[in-house]
C-alpha atoms as a PDB file:
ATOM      1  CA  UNK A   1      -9.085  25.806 -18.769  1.00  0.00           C
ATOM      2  CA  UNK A   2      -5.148  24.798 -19.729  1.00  0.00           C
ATOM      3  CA  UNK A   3      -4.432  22.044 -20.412  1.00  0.00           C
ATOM      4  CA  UNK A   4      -2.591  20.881 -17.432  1.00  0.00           C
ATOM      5  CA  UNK A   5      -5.357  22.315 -15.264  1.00  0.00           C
ATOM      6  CA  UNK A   6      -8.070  19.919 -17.625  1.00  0.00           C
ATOM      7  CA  UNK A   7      -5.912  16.731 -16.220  1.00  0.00           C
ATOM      8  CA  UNK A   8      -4.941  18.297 -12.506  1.00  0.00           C
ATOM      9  CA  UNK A   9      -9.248  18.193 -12.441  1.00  0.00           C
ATOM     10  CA  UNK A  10     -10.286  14.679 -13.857  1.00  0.00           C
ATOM     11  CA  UNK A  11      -7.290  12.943 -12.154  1.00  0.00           C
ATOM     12  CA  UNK A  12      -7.311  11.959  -8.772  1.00  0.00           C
ATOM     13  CA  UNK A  13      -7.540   8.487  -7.452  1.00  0.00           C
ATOM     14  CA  UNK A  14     -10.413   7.137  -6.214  1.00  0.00           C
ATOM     15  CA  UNK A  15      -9.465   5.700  -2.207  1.00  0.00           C
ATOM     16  CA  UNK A  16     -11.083   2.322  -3.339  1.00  0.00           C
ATOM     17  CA  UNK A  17      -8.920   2.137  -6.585  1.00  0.00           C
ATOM     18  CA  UNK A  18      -5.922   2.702  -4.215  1.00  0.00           C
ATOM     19  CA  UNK A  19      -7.132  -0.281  -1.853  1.00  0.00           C
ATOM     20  CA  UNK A  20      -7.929  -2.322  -4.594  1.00  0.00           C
ATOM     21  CA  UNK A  21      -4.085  -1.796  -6.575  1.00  0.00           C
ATOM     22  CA  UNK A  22      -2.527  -2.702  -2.955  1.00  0.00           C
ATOM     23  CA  UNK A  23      -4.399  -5.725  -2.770  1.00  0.00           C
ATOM     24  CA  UNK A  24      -3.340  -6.868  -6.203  1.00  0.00           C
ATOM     25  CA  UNK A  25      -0.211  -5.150  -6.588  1.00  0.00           C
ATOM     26  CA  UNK A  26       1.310  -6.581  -3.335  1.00  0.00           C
ATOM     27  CA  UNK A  27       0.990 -10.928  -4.128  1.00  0.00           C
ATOM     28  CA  UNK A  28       1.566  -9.807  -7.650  1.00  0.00           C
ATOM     29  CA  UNK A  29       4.752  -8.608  -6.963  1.00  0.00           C
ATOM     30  CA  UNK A  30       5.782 -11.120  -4.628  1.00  0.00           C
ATOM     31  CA  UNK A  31       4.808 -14.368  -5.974  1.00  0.00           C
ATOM     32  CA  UNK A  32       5.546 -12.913  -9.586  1.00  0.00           C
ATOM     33  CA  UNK A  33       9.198 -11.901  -8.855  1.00  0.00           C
ATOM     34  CA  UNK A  34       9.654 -15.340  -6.801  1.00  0.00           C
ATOM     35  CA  UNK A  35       8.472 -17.487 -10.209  1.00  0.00           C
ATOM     36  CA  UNK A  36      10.360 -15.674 -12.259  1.00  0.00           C
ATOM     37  CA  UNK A  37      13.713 -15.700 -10.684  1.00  0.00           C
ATOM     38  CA  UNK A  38      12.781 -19.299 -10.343  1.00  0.00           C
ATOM     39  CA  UNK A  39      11.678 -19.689 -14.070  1.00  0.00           C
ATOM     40  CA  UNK A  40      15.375 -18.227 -15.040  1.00  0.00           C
ATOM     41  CA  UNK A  41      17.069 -20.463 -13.111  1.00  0.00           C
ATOM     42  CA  UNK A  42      15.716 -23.208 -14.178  1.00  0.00           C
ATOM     43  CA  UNK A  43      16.237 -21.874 -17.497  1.00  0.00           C
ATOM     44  CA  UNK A  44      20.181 -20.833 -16.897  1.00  0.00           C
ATOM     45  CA  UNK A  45      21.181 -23.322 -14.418  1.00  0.00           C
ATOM     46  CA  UNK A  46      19.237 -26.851 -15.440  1.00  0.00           C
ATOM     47  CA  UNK A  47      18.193 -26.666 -19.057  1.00  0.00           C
ATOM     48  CA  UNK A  48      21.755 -27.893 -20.817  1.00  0.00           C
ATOM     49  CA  UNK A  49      20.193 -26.484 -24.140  1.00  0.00           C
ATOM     50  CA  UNK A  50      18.476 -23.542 -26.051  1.00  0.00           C
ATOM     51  CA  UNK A  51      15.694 -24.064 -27.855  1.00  0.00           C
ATOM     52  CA  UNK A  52      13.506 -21.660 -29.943  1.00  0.00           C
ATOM     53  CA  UNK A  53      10.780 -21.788 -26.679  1.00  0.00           C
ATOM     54  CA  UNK A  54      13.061 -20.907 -24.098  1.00  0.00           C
ATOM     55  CA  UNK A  55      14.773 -17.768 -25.973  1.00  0.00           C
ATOM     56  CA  UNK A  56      11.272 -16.884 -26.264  1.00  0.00           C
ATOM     57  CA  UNK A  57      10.791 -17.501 -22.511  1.00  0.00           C
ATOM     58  CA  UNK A  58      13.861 -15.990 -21.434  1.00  0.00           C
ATOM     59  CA  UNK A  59      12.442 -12.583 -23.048  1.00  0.00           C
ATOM     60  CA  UNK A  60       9.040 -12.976 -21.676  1.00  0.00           C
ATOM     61  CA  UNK A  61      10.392 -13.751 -18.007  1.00  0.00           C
ATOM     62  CA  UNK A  62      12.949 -10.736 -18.517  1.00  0.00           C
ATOM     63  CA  UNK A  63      10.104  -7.829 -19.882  1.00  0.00           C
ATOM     64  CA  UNK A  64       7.521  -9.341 -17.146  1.00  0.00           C
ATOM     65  CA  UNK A  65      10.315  -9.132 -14.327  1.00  0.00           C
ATOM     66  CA  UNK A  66      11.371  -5.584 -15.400  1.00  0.00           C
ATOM     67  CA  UNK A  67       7.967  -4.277 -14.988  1.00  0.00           C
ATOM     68  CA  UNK A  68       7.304  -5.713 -11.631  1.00  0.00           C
ATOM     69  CA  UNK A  69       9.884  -3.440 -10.381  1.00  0.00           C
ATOM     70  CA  UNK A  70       7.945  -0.592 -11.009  1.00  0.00           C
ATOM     71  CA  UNK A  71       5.098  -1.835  -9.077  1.00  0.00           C
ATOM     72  CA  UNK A  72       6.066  -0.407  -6.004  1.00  0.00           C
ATOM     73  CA  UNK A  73       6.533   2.788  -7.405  1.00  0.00           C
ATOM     74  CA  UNK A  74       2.961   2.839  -8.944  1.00  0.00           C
ATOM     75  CA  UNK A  75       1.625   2.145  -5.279  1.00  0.00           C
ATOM     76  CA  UNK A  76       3.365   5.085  -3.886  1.00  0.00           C
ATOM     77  CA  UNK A  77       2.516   7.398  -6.718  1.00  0.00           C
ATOM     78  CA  UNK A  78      -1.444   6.506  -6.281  1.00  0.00           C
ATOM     79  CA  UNK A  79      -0.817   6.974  -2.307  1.00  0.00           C
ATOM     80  CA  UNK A  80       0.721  10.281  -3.446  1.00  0.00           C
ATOM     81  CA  UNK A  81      -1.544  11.625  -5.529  1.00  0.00           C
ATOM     82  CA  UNK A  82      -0.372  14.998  -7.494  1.00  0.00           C
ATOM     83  CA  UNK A  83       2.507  15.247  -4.573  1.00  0.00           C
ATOM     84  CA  UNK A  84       5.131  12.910  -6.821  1.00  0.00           C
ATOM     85  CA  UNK A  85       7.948  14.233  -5.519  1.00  0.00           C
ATOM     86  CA  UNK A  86      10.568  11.720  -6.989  1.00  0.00           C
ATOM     87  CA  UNK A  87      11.240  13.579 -10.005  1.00  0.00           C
ATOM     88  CA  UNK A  88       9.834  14.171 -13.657  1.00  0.00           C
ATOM     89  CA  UNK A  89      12.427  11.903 -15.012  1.00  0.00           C
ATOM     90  CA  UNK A  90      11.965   9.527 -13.186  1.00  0.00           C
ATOM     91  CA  UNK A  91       8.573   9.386 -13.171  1.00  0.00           C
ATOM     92  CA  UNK A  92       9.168   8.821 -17.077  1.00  0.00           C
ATOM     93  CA  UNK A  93      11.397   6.137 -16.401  1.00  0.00           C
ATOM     94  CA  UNK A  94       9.127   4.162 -14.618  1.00  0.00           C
ATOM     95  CA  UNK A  95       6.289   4.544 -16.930  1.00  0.00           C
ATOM     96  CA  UNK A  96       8.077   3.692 -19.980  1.00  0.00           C
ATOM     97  CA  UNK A  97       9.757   0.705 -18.315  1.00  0.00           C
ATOM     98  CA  UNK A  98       5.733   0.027 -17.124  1.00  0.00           C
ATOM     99  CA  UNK A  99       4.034   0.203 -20.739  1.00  0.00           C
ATOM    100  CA  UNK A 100       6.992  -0.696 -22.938  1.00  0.00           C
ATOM    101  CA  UNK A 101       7.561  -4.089 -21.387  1.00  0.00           C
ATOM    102  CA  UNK A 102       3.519  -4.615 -20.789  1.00  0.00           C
ATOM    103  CA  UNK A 103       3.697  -4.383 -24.794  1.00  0.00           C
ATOM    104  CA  UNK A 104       6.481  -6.018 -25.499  1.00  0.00           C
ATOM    105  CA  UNK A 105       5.235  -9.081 -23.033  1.00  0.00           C
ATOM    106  CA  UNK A 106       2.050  -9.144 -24.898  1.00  0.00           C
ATOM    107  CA  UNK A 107       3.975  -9.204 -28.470  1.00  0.00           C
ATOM    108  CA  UNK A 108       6.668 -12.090 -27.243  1.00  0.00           C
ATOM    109  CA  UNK A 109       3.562 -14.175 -25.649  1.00  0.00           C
ATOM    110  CA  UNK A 110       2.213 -13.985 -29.264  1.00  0.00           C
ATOM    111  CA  UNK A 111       5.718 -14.939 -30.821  1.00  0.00           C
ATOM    112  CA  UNK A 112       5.472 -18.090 -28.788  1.00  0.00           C
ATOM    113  CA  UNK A 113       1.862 -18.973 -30.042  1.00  0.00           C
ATOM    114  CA  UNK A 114       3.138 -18.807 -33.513  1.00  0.00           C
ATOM    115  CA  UNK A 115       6.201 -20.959 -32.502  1.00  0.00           C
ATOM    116  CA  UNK A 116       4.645 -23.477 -30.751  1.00  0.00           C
ATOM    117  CA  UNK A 117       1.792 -23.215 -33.468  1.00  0.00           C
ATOM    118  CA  UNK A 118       4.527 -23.888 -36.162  1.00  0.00           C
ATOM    119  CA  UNK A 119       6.141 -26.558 -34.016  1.00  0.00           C
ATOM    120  CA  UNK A 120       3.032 -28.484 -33.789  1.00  0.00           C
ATOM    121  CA  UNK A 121       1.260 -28.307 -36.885  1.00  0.00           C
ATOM    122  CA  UNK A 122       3.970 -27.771 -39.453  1.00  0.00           C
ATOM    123  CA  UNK A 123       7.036 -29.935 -37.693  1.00  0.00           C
ATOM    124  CA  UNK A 124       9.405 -30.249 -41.094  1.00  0.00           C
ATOM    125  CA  UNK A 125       8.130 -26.354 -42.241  1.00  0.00           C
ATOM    126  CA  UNK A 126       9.740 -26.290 -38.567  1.00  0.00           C
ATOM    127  CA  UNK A 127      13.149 -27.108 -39.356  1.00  0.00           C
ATOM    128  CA  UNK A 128      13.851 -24.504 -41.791  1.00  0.00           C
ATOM    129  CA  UNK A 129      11.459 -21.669 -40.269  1.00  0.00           C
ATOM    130  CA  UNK A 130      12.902 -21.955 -36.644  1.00  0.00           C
ATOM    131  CA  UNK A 131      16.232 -21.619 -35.040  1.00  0.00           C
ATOM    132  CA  UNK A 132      17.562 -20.350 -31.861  1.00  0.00           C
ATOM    133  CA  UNK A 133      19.549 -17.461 -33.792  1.00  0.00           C
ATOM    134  CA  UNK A 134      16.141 -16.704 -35.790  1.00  0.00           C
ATOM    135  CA  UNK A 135      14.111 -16.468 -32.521  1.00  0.00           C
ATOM    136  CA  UNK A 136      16.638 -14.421 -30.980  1.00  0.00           C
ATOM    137  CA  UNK A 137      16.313 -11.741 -33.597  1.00  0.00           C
ATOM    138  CA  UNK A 138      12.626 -11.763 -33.260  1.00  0.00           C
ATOM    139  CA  UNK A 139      13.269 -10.921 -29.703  1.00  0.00           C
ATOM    140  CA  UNK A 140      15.981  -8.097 -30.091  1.00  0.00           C
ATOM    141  CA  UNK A 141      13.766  -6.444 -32.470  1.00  0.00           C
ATOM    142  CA  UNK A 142      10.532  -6.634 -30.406  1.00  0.00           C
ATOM    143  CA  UNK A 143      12.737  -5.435 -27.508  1.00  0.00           C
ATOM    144  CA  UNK A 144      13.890  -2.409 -29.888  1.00  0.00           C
ATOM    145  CA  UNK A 145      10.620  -1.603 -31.354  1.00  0.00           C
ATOM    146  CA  UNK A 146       8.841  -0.894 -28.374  1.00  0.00           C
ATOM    147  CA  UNK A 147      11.822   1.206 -26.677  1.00  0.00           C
ATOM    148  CA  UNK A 148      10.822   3.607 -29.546  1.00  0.00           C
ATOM    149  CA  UNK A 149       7.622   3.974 -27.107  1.00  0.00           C
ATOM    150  CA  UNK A 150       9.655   5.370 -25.168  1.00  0.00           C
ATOM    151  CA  UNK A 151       9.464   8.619 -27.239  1.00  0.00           C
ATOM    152  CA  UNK A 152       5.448   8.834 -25.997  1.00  0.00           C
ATOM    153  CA  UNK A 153       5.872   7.569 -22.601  1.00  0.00           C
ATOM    154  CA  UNK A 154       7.947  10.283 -21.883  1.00  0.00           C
ATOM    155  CA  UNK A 155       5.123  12.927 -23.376  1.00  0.00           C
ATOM    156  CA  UNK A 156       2.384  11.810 -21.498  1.00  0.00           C
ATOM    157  CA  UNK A 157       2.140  14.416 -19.429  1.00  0.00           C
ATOM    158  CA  UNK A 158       2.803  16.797 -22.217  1.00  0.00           C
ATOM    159  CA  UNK A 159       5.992  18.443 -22.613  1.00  0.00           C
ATOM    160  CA  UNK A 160       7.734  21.063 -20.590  1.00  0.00           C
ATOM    161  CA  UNK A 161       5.803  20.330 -17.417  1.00  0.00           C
ATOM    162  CA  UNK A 162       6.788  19.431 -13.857  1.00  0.00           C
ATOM    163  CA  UNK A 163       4.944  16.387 -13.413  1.00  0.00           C
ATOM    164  CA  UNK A 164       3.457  16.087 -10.347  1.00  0.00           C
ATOM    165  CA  UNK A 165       1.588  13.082 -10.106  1.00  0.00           C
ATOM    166  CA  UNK A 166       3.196   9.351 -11.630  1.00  0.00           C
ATOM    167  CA  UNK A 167       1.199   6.774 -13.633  1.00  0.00           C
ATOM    168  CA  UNK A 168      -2.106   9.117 -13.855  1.00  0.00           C
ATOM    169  CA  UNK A 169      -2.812  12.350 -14.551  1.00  0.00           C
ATOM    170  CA  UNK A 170      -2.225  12.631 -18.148  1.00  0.00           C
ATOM    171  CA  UNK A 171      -2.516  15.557 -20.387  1.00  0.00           C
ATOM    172  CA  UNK A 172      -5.476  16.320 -22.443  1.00  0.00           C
ATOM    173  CA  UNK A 173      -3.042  16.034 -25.628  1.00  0.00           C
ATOM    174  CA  UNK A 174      -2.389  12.133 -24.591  1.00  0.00           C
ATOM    175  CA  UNK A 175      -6.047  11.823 -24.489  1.00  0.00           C
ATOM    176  CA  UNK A 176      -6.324  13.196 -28.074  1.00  0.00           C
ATOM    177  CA  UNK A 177      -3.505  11.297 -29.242  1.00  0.00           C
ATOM    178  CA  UNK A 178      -5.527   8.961 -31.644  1.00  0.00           C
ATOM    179  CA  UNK A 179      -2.297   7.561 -32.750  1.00  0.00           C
ATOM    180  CA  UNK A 180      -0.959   6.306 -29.608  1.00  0.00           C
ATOM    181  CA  UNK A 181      -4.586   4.328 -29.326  1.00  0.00           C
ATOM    182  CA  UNK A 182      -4.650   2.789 -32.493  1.00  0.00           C
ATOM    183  CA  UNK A 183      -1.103   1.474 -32.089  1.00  0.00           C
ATOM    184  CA  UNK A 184      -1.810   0.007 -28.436  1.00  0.00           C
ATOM    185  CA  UNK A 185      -5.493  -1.848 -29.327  1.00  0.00           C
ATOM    186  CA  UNK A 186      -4.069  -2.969 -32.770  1.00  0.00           C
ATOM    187  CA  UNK A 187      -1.441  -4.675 -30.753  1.00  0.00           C
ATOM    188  CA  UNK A 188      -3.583  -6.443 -28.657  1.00  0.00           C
ATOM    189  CA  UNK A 189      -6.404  -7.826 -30.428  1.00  0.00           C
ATOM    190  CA  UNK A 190      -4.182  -8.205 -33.350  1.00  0.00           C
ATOM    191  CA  UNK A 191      -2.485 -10.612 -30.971  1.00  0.00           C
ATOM    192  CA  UNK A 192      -5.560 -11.654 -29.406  1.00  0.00           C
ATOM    193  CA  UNK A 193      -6.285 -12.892 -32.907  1.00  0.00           C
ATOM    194  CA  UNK A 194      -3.712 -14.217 -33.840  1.00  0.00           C
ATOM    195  CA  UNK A 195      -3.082 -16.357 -30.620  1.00  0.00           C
ATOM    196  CA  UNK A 196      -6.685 -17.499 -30.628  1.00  0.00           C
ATOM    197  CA  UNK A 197      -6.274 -18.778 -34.225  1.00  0.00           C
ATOM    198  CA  UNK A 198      -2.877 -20.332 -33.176  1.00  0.00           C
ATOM    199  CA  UNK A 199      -3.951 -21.755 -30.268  1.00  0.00           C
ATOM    200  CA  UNK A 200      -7.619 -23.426 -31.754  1.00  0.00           C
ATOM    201  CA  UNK A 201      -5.339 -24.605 -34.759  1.00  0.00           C
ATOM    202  CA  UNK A 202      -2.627 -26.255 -32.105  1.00  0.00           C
ATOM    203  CA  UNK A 203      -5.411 -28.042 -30.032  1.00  0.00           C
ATOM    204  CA  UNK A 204      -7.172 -29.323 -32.996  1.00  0.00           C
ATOM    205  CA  UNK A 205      -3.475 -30.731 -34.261  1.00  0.00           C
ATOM    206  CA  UNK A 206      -2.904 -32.490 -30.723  1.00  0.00           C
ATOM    207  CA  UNK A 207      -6.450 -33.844 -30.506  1.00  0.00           C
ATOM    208  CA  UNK A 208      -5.609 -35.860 -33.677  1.00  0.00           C
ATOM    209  CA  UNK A 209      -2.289 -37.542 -31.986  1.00  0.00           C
ATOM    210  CA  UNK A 210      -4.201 -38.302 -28.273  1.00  0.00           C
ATOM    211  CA  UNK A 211      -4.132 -41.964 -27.681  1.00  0.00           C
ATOM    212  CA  UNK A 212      -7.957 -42.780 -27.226  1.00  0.00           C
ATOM    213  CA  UNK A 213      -6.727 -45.681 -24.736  1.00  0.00           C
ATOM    214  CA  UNK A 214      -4.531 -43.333 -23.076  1.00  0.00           C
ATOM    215  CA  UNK A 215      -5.655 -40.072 -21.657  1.00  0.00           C
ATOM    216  CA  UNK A 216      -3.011 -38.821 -19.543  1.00  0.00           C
ATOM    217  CA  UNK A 217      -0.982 -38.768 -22.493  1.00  0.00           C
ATOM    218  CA  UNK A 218       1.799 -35.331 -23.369  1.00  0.00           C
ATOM    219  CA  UNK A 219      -0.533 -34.346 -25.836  1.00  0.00           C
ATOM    220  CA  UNK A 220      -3.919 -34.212 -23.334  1.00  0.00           C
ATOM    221  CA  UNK A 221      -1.366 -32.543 -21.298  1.00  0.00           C
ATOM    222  CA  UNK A 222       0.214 -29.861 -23.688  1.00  0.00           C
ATOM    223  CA  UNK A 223      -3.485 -29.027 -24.789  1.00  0.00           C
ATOM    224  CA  UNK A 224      -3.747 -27.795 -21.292  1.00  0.00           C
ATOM    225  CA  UNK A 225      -0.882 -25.438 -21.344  1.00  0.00           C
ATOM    226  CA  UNK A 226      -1.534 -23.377 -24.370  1.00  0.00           C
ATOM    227  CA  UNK A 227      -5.359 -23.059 -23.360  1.00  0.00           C
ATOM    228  CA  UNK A 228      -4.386 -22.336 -20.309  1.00  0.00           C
ATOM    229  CA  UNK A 229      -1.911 -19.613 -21.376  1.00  0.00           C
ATOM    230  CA  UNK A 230      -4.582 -18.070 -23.977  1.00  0.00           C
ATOM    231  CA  UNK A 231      -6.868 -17.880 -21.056  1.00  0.00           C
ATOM    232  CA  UNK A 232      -4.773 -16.485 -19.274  1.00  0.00           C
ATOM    233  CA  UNK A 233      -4.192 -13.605 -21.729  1.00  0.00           C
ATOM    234  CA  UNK A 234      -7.460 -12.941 -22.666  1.00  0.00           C
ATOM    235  CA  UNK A 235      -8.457 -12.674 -18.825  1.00  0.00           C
ATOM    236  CA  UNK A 236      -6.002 -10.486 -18.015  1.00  0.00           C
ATOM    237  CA  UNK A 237      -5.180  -8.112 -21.043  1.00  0.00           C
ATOM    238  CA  UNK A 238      -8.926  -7.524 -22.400  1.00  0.00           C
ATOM    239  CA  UNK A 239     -10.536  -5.526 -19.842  1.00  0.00           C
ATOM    240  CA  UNK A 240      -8.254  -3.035 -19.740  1.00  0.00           C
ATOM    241  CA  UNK A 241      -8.516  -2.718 -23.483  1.00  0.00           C
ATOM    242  CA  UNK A 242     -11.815  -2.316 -23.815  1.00  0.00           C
ATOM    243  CA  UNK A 243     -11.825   0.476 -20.754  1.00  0.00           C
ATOM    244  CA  UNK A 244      -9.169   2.009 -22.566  1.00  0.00           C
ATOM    245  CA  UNK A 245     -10.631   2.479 -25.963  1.00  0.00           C
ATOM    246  CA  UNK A 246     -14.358   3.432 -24.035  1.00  0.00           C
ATOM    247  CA  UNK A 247     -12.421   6.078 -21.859  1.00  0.00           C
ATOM    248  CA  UNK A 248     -10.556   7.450 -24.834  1.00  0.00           C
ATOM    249  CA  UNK A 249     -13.774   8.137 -26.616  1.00  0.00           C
ATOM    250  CA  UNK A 250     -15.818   9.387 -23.895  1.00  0.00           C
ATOM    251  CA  UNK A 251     -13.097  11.687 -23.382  1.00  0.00           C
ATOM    252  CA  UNK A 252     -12.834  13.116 -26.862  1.00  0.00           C
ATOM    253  CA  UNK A 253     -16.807  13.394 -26.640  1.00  0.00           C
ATOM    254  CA  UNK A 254     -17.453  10.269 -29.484  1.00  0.00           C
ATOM    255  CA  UNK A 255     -19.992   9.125 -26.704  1.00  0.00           C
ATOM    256  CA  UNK A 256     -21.658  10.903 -23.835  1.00  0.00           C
ATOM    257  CA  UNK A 257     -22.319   9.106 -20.771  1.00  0.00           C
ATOM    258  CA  UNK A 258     -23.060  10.120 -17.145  1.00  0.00           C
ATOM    259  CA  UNK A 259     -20.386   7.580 -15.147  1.00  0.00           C
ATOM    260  CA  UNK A 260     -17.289   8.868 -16.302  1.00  0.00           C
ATOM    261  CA  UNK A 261     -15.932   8.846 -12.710  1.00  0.00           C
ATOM    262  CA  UNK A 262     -16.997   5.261 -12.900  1.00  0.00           C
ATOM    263  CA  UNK A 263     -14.829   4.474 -15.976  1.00  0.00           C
ATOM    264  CA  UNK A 264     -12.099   6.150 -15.203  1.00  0.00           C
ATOM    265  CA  UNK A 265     -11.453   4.062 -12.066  1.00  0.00           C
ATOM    266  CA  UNK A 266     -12.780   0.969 -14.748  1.00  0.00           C
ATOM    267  CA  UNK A 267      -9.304   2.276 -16.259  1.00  0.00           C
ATOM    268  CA  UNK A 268      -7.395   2.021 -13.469  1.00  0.00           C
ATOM    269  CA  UNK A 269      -8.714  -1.203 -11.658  1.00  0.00           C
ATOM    270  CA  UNK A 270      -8.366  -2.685 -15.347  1.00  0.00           C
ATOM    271  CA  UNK A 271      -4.627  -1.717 -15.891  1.00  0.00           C
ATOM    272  CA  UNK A 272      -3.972  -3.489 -12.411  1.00  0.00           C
ATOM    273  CA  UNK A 273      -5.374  -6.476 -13.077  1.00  0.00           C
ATOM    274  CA  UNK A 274      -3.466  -6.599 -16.282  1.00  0.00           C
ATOM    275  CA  UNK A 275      -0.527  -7.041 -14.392  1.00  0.00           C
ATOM    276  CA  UNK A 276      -1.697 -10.262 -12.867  1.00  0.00           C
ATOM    277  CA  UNK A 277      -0.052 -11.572 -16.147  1.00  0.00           C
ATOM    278  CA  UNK A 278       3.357 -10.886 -14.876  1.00  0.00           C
ATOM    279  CA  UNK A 279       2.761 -13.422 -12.082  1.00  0.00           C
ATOM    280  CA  UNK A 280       0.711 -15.910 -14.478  1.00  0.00           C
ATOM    281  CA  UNK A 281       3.736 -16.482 -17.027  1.00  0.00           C
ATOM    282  CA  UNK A 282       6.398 -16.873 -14.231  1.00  0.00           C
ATOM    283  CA  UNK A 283       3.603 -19.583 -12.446  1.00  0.00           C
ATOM    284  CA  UNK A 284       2.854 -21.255 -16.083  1.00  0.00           C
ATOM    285  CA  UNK A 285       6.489 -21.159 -17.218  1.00  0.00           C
ATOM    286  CA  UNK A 286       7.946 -22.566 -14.277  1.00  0.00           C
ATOM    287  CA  UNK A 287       5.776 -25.640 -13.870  1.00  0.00           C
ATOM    288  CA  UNK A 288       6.295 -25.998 -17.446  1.00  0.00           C
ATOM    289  CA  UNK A 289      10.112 -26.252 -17.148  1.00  0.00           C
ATOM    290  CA  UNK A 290       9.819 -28.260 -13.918  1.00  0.00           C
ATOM    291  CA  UNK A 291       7.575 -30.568 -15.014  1.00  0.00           C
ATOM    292  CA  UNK A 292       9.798 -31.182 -18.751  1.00  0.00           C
ATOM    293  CA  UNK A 293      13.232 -31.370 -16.498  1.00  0.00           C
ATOM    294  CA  UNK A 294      11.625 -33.972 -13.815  1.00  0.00           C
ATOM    295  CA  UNK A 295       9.646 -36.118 -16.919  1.00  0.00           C
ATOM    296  CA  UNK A 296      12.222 -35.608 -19.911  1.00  0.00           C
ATOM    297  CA  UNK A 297      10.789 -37.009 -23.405  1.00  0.00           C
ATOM    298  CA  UNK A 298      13.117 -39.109 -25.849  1.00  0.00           C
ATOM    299  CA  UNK A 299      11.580 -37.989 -29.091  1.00  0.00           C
ATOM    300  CA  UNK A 300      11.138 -35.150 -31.055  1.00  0.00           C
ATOM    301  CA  UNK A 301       7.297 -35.559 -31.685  1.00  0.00           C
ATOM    302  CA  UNK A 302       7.036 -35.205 -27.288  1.00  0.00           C
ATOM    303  CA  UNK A 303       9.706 -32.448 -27.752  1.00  0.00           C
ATOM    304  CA  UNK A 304       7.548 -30.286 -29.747  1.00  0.00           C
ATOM    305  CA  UNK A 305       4.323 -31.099 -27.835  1.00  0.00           C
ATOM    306  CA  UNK A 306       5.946 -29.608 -24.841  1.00  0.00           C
ATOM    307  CA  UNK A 307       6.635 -26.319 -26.195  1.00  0.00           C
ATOM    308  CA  UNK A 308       5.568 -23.884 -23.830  1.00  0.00           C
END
């Protein structure tokens, strides 16, 4: 069996997968390009200055946008099955534009853990750690470093072939490509990690500054925000993960199992669901910014405890 004949076999999508990416890929879309757009304005039009959070947000908001473009595109290719008839480069396009900024939006979320973490905890190691110019280096680099992605994206399918089918259907040599795993799950739960730690560390800091007399205070109030964006995170990004790395060895034979139909739609059903996210940071972040613009705080203490 060749190689492209080996994917051609295990890759069709499921009917049900296709109902179920329509259903999530259609409000996602929507309501995630709406709160973004929003987000940046708010960001561009109403917020008079930078700060270390919203470079960081600005990056997020841009990566998370970019991907929801290729949303549509996904939908059609599942409708099409192996019938893609848009082109092999573009095909490419779209899936590098699709996993490079999924990676790059899980790598800037961590950046502002650790900013808001450093913010928090370590306010005067602050002042000489952050800066607007130092944050927007992090970015540019991020934003570089997973472009070089780009150099796998566009060999998914292996090289030299017509592709015929978009977002699935990837060649056996992807699927033996231990590399390309390692780098994506070390990413993530590397992050996972480190935002966990971050975000247990920044809770435990604001706990110690709540008034006890009064509870609606910024601090009860930022501890809800960066749960609620670890949450977030965690509910979105982990399944997918842990379908990935349990298709990937089922598929080089580490473990035998009999529903391998069954995970490989896990795989697909996962990655959609990942993509919630892009809707979830626009949401977060915009209620964030409206709620700091409509209730603006005097000192730098409340400043810091509203880093998003």
């Amino acid at each position: 069996m060749t190689e492209q004949n080996f994917s051609l076999d295990l890759w069709n999508i499921s009917a049900s997968v296709e109902l179920f990416q329509l259903i999530i890929y259609t409000p996602t879309f929507i309501l995630g390009l709406l709160f973004n757009i929003m987000a940046l304005s708010f960001l561009f039009c109403k917020v008079k200055k930078l700060s270390e959070s919203t470079v960081y947000m600005i990056a997020l908001i841009f990566l998370d946008t970019l991907l929801l473009f290729t949303l549509p595109f996904k939908i059609i290719s599942y409708h099409l099955q192996d019938h893609w008839n848009l082109g092999s480069v573009f095909c490419s396009t779209l899936e590098s534009l699709y996993f490079v900024n999924m990676y790059g939006s899980i790598l800037i979320s961590l950046c502002i853990c650790v900013d808001r973490y450093i913010a928090i905890c370590y306010p005067f190691v602050a002042l000489t750690l952050r800066s607007i110019r130092k944050a927007a280096m992090v970015c540019a680099l991020i934003c570089l470093g997973t472009s070089a992605g780009t150099l796998s994206t566009f060999q998914l399918h292996g090289k030299g072939h017509n592709i015929s089918s978009c977002f699935h259907n990837f060649s056996k040599s992807t699927w033996q490509n231990a590399g390309l795993l390692s780098t994506l799950e070390i990413i993530f739960f590397g992050s996972m990690a480190a935002m966990t730690f971050c975000t247990a560390q920044t809770v435990r800091c604001l706990r110690r500054h709540r008034k006890p007399d009064n509870p609606q205070t910024h601090s009860t109030r930022a501890e809800r925000i960066v749960v609620t964006n670890l949450a977030a995170f965690l509910v979105c990004f982990t399944p997918y993960h842990v379908a990935y790395l349990m298709y990937f060895l089922v598929k080089n034979n580490v473990i035998h199992i009999s529903f391998q139909q069954v995970l490989r739609d896990l795989v697909q059903v996962t990655l959609c669901w990942a993509n919630l996210n892009c809707c979830l940071d626009g949401v977060c972040y915009y209620f964030v910014l409206k709620e700091s613009l409509e209730d603006p705080l005097q000192n730098s203490e409340k400043r810091a405890l509203q880093k998003p």
